[in-house]
C-alpha atoms as a PDB file:
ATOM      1  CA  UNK A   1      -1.394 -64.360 169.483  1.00  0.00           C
ATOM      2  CA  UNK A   2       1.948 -65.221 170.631  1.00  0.00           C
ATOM      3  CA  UNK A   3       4.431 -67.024 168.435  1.00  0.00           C
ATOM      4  CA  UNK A   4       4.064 -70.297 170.170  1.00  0.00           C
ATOM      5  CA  UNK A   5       0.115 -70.750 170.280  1.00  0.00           C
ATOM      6  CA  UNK A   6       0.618 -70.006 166.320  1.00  0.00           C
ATOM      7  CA  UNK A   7       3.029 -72.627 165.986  1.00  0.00           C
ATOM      8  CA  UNK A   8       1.456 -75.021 167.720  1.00  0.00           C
ATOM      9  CA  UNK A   9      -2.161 -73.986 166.050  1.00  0.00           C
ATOM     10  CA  UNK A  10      -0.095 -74.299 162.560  1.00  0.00           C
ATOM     11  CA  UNK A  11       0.923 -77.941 163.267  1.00  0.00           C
ATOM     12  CA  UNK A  12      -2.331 -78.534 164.132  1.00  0.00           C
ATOM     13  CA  UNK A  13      -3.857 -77.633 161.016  1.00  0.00           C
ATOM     14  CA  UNK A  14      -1.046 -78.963 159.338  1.00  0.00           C
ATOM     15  CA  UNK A  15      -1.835 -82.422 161.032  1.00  0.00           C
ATOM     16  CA  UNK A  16      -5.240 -82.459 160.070  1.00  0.00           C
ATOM     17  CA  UNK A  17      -4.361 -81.820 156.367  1.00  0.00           C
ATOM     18  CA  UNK A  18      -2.645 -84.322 156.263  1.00  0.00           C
ATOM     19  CA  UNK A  19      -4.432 -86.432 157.293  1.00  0.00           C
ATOM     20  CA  UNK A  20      -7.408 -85.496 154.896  1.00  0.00           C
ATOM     21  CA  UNK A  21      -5.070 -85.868 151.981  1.00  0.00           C
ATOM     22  CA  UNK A  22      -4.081 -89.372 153.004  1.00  0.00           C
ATOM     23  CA  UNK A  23      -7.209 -91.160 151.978  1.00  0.00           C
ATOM     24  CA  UNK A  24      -6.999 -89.390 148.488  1.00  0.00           C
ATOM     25  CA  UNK A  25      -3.130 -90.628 148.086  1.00  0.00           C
ATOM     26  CA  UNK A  26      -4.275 -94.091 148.815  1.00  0.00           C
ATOM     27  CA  UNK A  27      -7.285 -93.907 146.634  1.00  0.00           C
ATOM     28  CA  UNK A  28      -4.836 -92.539 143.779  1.00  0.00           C
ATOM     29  CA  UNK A  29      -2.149 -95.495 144.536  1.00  0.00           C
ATOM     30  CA  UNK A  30      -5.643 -98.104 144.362  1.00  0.00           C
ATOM     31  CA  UNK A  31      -6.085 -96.641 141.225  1.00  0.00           C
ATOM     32  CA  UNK A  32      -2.820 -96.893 139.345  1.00  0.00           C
ATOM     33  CA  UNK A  33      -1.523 -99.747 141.451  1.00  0.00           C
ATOM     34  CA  UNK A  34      -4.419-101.991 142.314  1.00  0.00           C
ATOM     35  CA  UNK A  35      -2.173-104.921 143.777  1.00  0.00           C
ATOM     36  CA  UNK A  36      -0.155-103.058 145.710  1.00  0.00           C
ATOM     37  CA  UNK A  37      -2.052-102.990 148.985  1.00  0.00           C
ATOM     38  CA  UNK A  38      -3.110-106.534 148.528  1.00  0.00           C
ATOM     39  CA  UNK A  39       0.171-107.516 148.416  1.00  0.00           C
ATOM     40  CA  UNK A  40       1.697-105.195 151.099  1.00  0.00           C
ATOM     41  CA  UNK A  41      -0.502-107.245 153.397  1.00  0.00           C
ATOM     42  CA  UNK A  42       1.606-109.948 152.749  1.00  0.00           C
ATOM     43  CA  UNK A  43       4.960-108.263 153.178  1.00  0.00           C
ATOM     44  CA  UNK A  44       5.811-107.540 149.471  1.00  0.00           C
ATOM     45  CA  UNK A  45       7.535-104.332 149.272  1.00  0.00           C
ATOM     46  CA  UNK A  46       6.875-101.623 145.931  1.00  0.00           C
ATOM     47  CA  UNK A  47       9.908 -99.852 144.850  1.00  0.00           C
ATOM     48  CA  UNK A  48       9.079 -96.481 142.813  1.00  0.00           C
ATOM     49  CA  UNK A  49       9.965 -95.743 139.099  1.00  0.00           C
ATOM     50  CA  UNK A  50      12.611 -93.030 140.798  1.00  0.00           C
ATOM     51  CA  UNK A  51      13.904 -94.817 143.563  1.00  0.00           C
ATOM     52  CA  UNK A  52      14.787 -97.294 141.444  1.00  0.00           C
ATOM     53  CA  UNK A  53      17.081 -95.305 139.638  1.00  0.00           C
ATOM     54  CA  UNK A  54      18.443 -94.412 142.310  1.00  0.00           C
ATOM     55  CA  UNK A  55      19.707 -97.816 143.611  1.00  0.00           C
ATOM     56  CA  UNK A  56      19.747 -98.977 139.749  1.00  0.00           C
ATOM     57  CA  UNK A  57      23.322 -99.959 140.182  1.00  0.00           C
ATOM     58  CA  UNK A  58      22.918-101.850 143.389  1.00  0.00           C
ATOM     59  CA  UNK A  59      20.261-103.986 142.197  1.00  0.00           C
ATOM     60  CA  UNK A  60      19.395-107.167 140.634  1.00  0.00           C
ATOM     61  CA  UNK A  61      17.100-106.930 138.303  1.00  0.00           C
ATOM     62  CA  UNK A  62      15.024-110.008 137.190  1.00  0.00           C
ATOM     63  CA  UNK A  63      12.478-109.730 134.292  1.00  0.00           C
ATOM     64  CA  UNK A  64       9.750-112.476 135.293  1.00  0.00           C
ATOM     65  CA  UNK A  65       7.658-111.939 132.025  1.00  0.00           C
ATOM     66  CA  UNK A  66       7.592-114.350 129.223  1.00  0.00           C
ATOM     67  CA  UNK A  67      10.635-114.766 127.454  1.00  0.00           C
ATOM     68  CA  UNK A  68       9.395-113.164 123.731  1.00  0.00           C
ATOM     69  CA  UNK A  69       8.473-109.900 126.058  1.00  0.00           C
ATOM     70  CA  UNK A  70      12.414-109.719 127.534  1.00  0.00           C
ATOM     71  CA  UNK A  71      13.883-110.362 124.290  1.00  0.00           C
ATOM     72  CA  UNK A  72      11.796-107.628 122.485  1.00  0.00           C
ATOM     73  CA  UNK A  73      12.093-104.843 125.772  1.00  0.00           C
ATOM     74  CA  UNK A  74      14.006-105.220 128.889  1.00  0.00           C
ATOM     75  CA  UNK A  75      15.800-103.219 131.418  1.00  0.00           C
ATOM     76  CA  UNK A  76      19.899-102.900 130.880  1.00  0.00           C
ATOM     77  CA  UNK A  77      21.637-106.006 132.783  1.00  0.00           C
ATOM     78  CA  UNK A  78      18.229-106.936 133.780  1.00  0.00           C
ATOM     79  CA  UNK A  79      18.522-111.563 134.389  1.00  0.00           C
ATOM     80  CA  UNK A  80      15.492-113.052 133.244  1.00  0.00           C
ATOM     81  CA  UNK A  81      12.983-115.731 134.774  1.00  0.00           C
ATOM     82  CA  UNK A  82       9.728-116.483 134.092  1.00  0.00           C
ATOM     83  CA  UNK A  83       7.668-116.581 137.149  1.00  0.00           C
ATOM     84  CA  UNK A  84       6.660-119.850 136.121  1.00  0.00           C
ATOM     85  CA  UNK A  85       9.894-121.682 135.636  1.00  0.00           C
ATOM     86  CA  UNK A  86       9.540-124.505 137.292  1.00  0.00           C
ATOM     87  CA  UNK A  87      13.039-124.162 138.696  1.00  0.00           C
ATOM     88  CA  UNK A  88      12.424-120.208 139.689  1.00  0.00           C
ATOM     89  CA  UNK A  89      12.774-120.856 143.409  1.00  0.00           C
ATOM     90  CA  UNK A  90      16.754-122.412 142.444  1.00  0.00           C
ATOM     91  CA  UNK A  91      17.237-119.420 140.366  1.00  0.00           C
ATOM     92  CA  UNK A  92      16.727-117.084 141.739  1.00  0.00           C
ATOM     93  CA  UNK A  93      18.433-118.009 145.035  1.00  0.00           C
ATOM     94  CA  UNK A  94      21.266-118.807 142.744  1.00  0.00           C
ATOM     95  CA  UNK A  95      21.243-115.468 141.133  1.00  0.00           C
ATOM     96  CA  UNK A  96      21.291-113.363 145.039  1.00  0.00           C
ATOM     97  CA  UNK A  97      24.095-115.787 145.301  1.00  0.00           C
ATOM     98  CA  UNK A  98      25.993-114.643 142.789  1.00  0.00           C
ATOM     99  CA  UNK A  99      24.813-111.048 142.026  1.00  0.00           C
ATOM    100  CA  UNK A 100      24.018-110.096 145.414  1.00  0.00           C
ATOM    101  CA  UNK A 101      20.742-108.419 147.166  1.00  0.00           C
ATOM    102  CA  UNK A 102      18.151-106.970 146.662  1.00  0.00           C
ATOM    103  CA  UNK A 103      16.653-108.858 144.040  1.00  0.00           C
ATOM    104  CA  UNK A 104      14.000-106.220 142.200  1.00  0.00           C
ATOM    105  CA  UNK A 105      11.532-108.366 139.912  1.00  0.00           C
ATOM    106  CA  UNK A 106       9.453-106.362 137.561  1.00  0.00           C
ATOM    107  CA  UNK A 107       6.812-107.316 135.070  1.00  0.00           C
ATOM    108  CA  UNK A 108       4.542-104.716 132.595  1.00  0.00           C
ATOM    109  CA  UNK A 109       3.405-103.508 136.065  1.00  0.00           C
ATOM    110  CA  UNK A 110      -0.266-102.021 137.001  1.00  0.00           C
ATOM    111  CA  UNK A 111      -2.885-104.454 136.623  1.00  0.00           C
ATOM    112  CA  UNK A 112      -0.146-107.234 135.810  1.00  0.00           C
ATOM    113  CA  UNK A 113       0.540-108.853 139.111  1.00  0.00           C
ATOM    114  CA  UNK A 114       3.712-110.916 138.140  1.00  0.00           C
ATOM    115  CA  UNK A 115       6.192-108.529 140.019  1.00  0.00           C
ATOM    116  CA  UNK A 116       4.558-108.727 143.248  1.00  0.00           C
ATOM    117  CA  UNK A 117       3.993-112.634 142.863  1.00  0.00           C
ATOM    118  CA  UNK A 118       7.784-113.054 142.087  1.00  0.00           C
ATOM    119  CA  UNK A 119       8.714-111.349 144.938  1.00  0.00           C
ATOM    120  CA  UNK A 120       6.541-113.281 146.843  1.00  0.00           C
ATOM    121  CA  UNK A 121       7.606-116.168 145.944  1.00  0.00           C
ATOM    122  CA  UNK A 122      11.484-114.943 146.179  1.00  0.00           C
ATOM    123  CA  UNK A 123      10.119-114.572 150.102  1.00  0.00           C
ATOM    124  CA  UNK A 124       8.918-117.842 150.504  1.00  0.00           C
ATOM    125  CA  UNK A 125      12.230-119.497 148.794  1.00  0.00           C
ATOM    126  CA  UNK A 126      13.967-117.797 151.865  1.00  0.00           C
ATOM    127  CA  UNK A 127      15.589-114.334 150.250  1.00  0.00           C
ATOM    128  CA  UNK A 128      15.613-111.756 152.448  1.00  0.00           C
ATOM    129  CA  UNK A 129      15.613-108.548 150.439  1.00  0.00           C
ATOM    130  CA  UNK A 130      13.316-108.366 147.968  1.00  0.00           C
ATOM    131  CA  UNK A 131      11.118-105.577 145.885  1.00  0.00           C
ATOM    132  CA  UNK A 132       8.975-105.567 142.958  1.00  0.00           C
ATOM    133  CA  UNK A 133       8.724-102.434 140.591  1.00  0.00           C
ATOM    134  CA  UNK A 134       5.449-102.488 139.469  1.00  0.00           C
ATOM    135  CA  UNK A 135       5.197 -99.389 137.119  1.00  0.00           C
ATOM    136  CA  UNK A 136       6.104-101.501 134.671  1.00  0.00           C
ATOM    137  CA  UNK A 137       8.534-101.629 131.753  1.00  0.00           C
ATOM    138  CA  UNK A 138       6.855 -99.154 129.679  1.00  0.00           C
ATOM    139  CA  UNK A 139       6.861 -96.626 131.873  1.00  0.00           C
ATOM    140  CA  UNK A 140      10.693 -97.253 132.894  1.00  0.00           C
ATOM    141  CA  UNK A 141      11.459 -97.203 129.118  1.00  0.00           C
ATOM    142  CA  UNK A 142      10.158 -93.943 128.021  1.00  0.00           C
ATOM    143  CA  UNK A 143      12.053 -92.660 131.529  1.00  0.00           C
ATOM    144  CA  UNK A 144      15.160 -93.658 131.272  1.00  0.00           C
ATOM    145  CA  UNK A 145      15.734 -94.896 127.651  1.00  0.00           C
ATOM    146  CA  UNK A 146      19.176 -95.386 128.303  1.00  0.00           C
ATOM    147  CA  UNK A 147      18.796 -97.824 130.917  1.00  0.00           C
ATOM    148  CA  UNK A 148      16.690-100.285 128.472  1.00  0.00           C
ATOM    149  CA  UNK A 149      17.291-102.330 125.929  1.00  0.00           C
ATOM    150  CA  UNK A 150      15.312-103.270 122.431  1.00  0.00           C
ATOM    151  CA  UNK A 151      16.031-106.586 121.156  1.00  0.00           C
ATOM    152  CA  UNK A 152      19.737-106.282 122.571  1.00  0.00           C
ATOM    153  CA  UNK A 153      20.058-102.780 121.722  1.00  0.00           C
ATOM    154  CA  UNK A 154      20.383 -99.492 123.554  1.00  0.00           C
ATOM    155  CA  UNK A 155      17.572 -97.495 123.217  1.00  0.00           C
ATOM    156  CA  UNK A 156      16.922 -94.565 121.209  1.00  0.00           C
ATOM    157  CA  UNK A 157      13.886 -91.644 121.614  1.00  0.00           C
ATOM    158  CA  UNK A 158      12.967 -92.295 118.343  1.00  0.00           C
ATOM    159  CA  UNK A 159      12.862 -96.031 118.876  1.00  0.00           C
ATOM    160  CA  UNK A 160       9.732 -96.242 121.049  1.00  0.00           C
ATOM    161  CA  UNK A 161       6.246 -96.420 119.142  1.00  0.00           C
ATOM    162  CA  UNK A 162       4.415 -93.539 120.082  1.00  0.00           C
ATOM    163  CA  UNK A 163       1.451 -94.051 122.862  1.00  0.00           C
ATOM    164  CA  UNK A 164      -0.764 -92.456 119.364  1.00  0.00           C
ATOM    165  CA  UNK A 165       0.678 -95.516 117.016  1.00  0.00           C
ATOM    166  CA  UNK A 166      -0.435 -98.085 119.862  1.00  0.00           C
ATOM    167  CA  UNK A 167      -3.762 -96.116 120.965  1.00  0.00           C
ATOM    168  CA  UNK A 168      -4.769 -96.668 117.102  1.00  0.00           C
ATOM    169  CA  UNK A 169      -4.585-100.442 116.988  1.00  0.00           C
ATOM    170  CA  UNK A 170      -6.819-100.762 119.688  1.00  0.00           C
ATOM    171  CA  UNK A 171     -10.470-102.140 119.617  1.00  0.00           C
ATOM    172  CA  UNK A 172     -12.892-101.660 122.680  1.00  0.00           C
ATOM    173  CA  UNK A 173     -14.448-105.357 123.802  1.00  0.00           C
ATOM    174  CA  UNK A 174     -17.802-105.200 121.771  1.00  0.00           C
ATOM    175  CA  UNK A 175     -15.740-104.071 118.520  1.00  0.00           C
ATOM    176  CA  UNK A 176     -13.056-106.862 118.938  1.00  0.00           C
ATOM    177  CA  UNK A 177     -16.123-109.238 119.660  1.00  0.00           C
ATOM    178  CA  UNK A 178     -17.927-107.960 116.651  1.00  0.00           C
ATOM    179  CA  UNK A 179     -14.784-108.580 114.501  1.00  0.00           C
ATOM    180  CA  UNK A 180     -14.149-111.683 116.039  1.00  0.00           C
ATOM    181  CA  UNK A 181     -17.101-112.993 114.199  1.00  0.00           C
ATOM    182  CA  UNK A 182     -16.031-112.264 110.593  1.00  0.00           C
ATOM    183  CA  UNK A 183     -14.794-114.865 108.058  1.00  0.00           C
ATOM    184  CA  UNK A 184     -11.433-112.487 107.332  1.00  0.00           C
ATOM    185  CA  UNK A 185     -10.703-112.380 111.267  1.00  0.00           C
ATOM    186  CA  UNK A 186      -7.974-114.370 113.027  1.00  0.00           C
ATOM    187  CA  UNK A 187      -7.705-114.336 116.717  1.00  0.00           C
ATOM    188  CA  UNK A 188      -4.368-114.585 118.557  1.00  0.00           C
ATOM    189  CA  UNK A 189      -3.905-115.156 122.234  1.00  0.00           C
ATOM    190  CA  UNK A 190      -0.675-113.970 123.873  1.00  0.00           C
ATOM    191  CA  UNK A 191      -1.863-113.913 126.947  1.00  0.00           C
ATOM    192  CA  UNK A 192       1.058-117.127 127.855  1.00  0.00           C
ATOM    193  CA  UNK A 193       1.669-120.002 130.231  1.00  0.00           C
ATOM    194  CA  UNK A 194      -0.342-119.354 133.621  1.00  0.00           C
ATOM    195  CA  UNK A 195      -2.282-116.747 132.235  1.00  0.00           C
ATOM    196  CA  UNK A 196      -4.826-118.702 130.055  1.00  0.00           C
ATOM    197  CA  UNK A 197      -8.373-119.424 131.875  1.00  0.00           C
ATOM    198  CA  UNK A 198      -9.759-122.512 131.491  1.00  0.00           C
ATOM    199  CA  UNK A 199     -12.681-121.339 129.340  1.00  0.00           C
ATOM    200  CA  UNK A 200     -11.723-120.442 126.084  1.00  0.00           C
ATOM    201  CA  UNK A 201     -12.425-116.455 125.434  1.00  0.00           C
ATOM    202  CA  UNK A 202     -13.718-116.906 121.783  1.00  0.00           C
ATOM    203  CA  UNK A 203     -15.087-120.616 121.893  1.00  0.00           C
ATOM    204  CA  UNK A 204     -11.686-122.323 120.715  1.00  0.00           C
ATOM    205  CA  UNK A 205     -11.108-120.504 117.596  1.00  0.00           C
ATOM    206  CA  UNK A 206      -8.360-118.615 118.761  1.00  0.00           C
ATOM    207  CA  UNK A 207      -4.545-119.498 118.266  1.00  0.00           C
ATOM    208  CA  UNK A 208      -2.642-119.941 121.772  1.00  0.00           C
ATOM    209  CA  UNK A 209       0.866-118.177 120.842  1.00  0.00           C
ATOM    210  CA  UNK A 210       4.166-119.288 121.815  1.00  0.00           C
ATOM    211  CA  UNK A 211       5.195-116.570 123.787  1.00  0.00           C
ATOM    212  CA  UNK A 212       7.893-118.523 125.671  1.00  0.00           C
ATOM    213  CA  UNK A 213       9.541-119.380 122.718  1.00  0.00           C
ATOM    214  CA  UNK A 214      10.790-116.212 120.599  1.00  0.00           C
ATOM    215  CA  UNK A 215      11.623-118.148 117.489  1.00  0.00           C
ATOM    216  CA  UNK A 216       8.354-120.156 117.451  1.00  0.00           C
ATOM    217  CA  UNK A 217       6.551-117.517 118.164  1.00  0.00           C
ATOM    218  CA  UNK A 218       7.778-115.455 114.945  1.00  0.00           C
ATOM    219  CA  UNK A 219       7.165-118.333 112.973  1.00  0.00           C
ATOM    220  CA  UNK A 220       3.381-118.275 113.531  1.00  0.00           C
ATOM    221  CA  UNK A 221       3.250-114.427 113.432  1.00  0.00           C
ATOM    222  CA  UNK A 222       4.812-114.717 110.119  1.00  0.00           C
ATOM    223  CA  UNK A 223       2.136-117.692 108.964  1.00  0.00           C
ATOM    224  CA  UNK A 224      -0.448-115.715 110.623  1.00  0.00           C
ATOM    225  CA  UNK A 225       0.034-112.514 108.771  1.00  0.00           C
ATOM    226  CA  UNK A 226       0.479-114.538 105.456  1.00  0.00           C
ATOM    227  CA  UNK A 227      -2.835-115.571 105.468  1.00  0.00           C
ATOM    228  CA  UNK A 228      -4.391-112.276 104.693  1.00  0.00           C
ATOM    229  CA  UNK A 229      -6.461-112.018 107.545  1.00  0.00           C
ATOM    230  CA  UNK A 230      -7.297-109.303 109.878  1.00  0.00           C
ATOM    231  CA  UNK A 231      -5.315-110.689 113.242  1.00  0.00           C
ATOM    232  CA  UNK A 232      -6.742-109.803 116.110  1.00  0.00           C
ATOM    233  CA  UNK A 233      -4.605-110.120 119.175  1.00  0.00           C
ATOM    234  CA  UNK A 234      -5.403-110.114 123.114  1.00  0.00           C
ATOM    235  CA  UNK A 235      -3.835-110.746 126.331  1.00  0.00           C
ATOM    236  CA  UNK A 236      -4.940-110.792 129.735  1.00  0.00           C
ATOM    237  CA  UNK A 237      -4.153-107.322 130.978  1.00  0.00           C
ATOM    238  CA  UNK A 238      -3.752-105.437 127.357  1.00  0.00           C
ATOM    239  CA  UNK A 239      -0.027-104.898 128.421  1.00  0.00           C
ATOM    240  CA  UNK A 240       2.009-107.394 126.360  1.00  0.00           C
ATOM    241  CA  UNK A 241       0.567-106.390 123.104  1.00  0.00           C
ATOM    242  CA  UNK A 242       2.586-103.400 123.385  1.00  0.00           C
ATOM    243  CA  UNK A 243       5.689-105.631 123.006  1.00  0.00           C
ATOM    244  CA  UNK A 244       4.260-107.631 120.517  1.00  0.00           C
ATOM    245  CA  UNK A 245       3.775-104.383 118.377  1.00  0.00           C
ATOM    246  CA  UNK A 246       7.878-104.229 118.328  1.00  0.00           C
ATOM    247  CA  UNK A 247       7.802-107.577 117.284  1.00  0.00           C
ATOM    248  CA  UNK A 248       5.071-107.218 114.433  1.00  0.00           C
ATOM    249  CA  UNK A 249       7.225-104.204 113.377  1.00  0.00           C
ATOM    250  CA  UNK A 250      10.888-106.090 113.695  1.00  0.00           C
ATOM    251  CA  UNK A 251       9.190-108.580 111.161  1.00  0.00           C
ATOM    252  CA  UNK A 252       7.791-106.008 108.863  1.00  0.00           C
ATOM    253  CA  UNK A 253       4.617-106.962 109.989  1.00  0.00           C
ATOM    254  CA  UNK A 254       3.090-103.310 109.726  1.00  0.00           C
ATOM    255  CA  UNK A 255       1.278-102.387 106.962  1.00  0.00           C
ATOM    256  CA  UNK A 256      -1.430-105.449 107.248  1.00  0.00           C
ATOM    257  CA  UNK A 257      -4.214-105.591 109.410  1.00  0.00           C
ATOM    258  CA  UNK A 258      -4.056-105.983 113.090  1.00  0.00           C
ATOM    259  CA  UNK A 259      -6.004-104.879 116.100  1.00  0.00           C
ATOM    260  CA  UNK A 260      -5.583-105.231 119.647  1.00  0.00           C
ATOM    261  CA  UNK A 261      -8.052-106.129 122.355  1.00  0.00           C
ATOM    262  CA  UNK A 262      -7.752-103.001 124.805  1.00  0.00           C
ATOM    263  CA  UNK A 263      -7.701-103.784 128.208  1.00  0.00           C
ATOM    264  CA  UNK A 264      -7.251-107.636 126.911  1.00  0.00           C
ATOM    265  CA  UNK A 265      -9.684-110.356 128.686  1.00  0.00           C
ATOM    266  CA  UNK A 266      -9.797-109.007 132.091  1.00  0.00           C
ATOM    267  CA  UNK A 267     -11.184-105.584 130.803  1.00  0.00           C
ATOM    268  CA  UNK A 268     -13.366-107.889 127.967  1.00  0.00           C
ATOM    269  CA  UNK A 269     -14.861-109.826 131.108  1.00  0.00           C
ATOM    270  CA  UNK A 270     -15.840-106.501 132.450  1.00  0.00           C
ATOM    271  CA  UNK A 271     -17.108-104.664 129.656  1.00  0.00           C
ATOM    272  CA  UNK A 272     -18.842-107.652 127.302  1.00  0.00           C
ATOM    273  CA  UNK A 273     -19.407-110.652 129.467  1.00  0.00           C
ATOM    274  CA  UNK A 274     -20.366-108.738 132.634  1.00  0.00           C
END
C-alpha cells in the first residue's frame, strides 16, 4: 500500500472516530452542563473553568448570585449583581462602560441556570461580548484558590470544607421529608428571591431566609440555631447550601444540628413528589 492510499485511509478512519466520539462528548457536556445547549440555541456563549484563567485578567467578572453567597465566596475582583436587581440591565451596561468587555457572569454553575440567564439578559440590554462560566464557583475555588476570596479574604487550602464535611450533612428527599415531620425539626429555605415556587415545599412551615441581606440573614441563623432545633436547610438546586455551611461555621454554628436537603427541591420534586 503506498504511502498516500494509507494516509488518506488513516484520515478516513480518523474522520469516522471522530465522529463516533462526538455524540458521547455531547452526552457527557448534557450531563454535567444541562443548560448549556438550551442556551447555546439562543446565542449564550460557555466559557471553560481553564479558559477562563486564561483571559482572567481581561475579564469582568460579575457574580449574579444572591448577595449572602458573594459575601461568603466569590471570585478575586469579581462586581456583583443579582440577576434580579431590578436595575441589572443599567448595571451592568454601566459596569462594560467602565471596566470594559467581555463581561463573564457566573453563578454556582451546573444545574443553576443564573449564569446563562445573566448573560442573556446582558444580550438583550445591548452588550456585545458576553460569556457565562457555568462550572460554578466551587469548582473555580478549589482550582485556583488564589483567585477567590472568603468573606474578603484570600483563600487558603486549608480554608475550604472538605467535599467529606459537606457530603455528611446531607439528607436524601424521603429522609429530609421524614425529619421534616418531627416536633425538634426546623425548616429553612435559602433557596432566595426568584427562586421560590409558588407552592410552598413543606406546607408553609418553613422559614423563607434573607439571603439578599447578609446581616439579616445571620440574625435569623443565629435565632434559628438558638432554639435547639434540628435545622434543616434546602435550596433549589442543593448548591447554595454549600455557602451557607461557611456561614454556619463563620458564626460558630457547627457543633448543633443541621442537615441539608441534597439535590434541594428540584432533586426533592424528582425523587419524593414524582
Amino acid at each position: 500500500m503506498s504511502f498516500r492510499h494509507f494516509a488518506v485511509r488513516s484520515g478516513v478512519f480518523a474522520l469516522a472516530a471522530g465522529l463516533l466520539a462526538t455524540p458521547v462528548i455531547v452526552s457527557a457536556q448534557l450531563a454535567e452542563f444541562p443548560g448549556r445547549h438550551l442556551y447555546e440555541r439562543f446565542g449564550v456563549e460557555a466559557i471553560e473553568l481553564f479558559d477562563l484563567r486564561g483571559q482572567f485578567s481581561g475579564s469582568t467578572l460579575v457574580d449574579v448570585r444572591p448577595r449572602a453567597e458573594f459575601d461568603v465566596m466569590r471570585m478575586r475582583d469579581a462586581h456583583h449583581v443579582n440577576l434580579h436587581a431590578p436595575d441589572f440591565d443599567e448595571r451592568v451596561r454601566d459596569l462594560e462602560a467602565r471596566e470594559g468587555s467581555p463581561l463573564v457572569f457566573y453563578c454556582n454553575g451546573r444545574d443553576s441556570h443564573r449564569a446563562y440567564r445573566a448573560a442573556a439578559r446582558a444580550s438583550d440590554a445591548g452588550l456585545d461580548a458576553v460569556l457565562a462560566y457555568d462550572a460554578g464557583m466551587n469548582d473555580w475555588a478549589r482550582s485556583y484558590p488564589r483567585f477567590s476570596r472568603l468573606f474578603g479574604e484570600a483563600v487558603e487550602d486549608d480554608d475550604l470544607i472538605p467535599d467529606a464535611s459537606f457530603a455528611a450533612r446531607l439528607l436524601d428527599g424521603e429522609t429530609f421529608a421524614r425529619r421534616a415531620q418531627e416536633d425538634d425539626s426546623l425548616l429553612l429555605d435559602i433557596s432566595g428571591a426568584g427562586d421560590e415556587d409558588d407552592i410552598a415545599l413543606f406546607g408553609g412551615r418553613e422559614r423563607v431566609m434573607p439571603v439578599n441581606e447578609p446581616a439579616a440573614l445571620d440574625d435569623a441563623l443565629r435565632a434559628a440555631a438558638a432554639d435547639g432545633d434540628t435545622l434543616l436547610i434546602f435550596d433549589q438546586h442543593g448548591q447554595q447550601v454549600r455557602w451557607l455551611q461557611y456561614r454556619l461555621r463563620e458564626l460558630g454554628i457547627e457543633d448543633e444540628r443541621y442537615y441539608f436537603l441534597e439535590g434541594g427541591m428540584e432533586a426533592f420534586y424528582d425523587e419524593v413528589m414524582g
